[in-house]
Every structure is written in structure tokens, then in C-alpha cells.
C-alpha atoms as a PDB file:
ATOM      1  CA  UNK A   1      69.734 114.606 109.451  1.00  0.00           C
ATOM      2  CA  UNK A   2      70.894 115.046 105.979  1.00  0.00           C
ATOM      3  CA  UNK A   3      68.688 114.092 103.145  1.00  0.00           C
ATOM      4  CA  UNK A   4      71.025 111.979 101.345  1.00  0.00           C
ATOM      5  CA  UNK A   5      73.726 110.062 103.272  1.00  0.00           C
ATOM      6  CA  UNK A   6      76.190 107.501 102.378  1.00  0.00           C
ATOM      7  CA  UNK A   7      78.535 104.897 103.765  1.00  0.00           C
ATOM      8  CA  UNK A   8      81.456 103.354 102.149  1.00  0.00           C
ATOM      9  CA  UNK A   9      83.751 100.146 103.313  1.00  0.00           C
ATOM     10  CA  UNK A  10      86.793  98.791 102.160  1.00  0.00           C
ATOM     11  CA  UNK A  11      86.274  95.423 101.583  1.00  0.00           C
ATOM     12  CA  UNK A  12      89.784  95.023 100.558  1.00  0.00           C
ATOM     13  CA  UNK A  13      90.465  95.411 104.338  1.00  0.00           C
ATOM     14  CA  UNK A  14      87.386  94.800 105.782  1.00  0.00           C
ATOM     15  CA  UNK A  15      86.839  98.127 107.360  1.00  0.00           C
ATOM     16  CA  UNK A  16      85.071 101.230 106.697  1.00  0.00           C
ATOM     17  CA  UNK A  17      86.696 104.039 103.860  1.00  0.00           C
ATOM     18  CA  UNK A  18      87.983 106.822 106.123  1.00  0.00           C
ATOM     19  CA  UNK A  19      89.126 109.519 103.158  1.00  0.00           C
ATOM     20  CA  UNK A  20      87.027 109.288 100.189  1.00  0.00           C
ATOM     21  CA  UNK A  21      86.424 112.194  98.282  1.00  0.00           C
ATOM     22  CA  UNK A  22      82.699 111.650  97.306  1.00  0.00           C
ATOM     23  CA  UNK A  23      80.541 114.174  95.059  1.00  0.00           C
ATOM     24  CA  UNK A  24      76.503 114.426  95.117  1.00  0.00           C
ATOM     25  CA  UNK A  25      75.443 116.383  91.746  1.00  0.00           C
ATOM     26  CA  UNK A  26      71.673 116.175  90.372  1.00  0.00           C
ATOM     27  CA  UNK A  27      70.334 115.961  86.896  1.00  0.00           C
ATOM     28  CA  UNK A  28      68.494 119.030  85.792  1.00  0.00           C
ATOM     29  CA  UNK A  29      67.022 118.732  82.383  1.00  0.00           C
ATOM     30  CA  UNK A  30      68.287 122.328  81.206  1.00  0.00           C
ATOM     31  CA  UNK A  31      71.714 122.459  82.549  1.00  0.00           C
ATOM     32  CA  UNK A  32      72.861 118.647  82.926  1.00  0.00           C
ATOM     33  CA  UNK A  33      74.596 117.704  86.132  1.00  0.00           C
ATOM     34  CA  UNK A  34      74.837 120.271  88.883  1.00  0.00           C
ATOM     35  CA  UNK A  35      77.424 119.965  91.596  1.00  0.00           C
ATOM     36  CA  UNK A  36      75.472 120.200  94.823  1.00  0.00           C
ATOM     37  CA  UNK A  37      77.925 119.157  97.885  1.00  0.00           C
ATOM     38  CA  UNK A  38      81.660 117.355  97.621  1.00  0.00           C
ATOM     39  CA  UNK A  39      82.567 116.108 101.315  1.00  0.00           C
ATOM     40  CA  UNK A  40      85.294 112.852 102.287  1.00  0.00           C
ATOM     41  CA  UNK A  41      84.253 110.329 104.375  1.00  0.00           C
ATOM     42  CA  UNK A  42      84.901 110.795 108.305  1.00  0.00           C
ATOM     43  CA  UNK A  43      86.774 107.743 110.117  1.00  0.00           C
ATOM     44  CA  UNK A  44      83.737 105.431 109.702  1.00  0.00           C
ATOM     45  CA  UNK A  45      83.399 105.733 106.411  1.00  0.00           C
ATOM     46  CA  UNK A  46      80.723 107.741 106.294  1.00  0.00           C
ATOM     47  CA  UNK A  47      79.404 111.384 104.859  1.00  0.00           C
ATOM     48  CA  UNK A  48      76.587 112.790 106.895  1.00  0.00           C
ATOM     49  CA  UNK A  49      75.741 115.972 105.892  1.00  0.00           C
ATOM     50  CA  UNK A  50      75.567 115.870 101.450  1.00  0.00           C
ATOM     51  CA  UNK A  51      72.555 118.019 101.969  1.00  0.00           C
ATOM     52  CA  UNK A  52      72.611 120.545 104.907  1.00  0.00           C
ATOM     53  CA  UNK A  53      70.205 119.857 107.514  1.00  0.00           C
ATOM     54  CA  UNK A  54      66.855 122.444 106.821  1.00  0.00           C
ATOM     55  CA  UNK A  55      67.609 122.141 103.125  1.00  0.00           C
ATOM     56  CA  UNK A  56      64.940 120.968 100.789  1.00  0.00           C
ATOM     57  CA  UNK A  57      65.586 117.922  98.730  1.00  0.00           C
ATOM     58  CA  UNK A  58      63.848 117.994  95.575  1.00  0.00           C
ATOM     59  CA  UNK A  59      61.948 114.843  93.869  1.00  0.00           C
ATOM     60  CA  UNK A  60      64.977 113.871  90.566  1.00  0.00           C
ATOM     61  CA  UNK A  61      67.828 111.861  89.531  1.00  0.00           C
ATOM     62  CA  UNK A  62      71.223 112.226  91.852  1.00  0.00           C
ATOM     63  CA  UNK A  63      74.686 111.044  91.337  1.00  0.00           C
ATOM     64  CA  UNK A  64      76.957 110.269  93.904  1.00  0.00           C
ATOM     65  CA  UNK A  65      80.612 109.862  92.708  1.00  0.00           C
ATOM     66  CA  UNK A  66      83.343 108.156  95.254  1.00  0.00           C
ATOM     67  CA  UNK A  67      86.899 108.941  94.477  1.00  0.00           C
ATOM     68  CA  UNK A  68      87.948 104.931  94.857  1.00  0.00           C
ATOM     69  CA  UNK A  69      91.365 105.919  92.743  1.00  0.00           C
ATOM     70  CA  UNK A  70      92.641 108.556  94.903  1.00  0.00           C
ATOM     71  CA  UNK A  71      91.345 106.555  98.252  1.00  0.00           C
ATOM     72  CA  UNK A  72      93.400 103.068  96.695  1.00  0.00           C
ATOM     73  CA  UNK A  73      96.472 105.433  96.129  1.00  0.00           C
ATOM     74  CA  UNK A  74      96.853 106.939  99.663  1.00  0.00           C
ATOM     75  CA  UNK A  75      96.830 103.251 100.542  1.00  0.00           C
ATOM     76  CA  UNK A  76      99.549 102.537  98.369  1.00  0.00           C
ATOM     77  CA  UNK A  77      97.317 100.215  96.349  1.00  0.00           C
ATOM     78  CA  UNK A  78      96.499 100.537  92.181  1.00  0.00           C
ATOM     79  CA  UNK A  79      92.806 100.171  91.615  1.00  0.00           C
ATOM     80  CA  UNK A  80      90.595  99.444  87.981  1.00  0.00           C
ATOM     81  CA  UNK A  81      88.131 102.146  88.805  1.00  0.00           C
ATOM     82  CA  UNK A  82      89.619 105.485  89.179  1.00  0.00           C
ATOM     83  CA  UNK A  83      85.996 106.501  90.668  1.00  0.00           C
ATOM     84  CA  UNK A  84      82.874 104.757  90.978  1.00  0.00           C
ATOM     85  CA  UNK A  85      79.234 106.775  90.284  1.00  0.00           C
ATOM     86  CA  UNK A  86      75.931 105.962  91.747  1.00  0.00           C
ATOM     87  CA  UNK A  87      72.864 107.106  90.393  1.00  0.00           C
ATOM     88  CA  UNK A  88      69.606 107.499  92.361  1.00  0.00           C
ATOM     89  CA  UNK A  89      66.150 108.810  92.083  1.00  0.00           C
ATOM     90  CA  UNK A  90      64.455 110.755  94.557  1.00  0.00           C
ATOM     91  CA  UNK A  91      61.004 109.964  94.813  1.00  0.00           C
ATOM     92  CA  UNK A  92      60.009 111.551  97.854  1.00  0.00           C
ATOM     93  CA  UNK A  93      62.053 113.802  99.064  1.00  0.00           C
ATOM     94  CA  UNK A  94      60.549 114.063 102.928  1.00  0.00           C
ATOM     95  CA  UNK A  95      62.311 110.640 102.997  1.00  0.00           C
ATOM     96  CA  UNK A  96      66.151 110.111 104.105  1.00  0.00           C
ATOM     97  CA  UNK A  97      68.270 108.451 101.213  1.00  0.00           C
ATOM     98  CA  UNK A  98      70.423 105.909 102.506  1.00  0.00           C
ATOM     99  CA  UNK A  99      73.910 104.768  99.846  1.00  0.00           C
ATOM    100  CA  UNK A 100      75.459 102.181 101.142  1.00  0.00           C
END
């Protein structure tokens, strides 16, 4: 299982986010925010794989960005946050990361 996992719902509609681009970077102190994985949620909502199984996650500060504008678009809908960021710190990384 991934290191890092997330699940997004609509709770406009009261179902899960099928289609959300979402964006994992982390914070290094010398070169900012690095891009590490971009994946869209699968029909529940969910992105399972952020960090590829076997991979080591490292102790630091993450960022998960969703893409709520383009999601709200595709469903015809205007939104007030074109995307919505999450930031995280990784204590211990033998741990899964759960972001609801």
C-alpha cells in the first residue's frame, strides 16, 4: 500500500469525487516544493498509489493539491476555490498517511 493515500467526496452530491486531478509535492529546504506524483481520483474517489508501493517515504512536510475547479466544471457547476491544498507532516514515515 501506498505511503500517502487520499479520499475525496462531493458533499455537494453526497458521493465520492470520481475525476480529481490531485498533486502530492514535498518541501525540501534547498529547492522549495518538489512535484512527486499527480494522479485523479478512481470512481470512489480515491488515489491509491501517490507513492509507489516499495518506495521510501521520507520524514517532512507534503502538500497535496485537489483540482476542486476543474472537478466543479466537468460538473457544470462554478466553484470559489479553483483548488484546495493540504499540507501534512510526515513524522514517521513506516506509517501509512491517510487524507481524507
Amino acid at each position: 500500500m501506498s505511503g500517502i493515500t487520499t479520499h475525496v467526496l462531493d458533499t455537494s452530491a453526497g458521493r465520492p469525487a470520481a475525476g480529481v486531478s490531485v498533486k502530492l509535492e514535498v518541501r525540501l529546504a534547498e529547492r522549495g516544493w518538489v512535484p512527486l506524483a499527480e494522479r485523479i481520483t478512481d470512481a470512489d474517489g480515491r488515489a491509491r498509489d501517490l507513492v509507489p508501493d516499495g518506495s521510501k517515504l521520507d520524514a517532512g512536510t507534503y502538500r497535496l493539491t485537489f483540482g476542486t475547479g476543474a472537478y466543479f466544471a466537468a460538473q457544470g457547476q462554478s466553484t470559489f476555490f479553483p483548488e484546495a491544498s493540504v499540507v501534512f507532516e510526515v513524522r514517521d514515515p513506516g506509517q501509512h498517511h491517510h487524507v481524507p
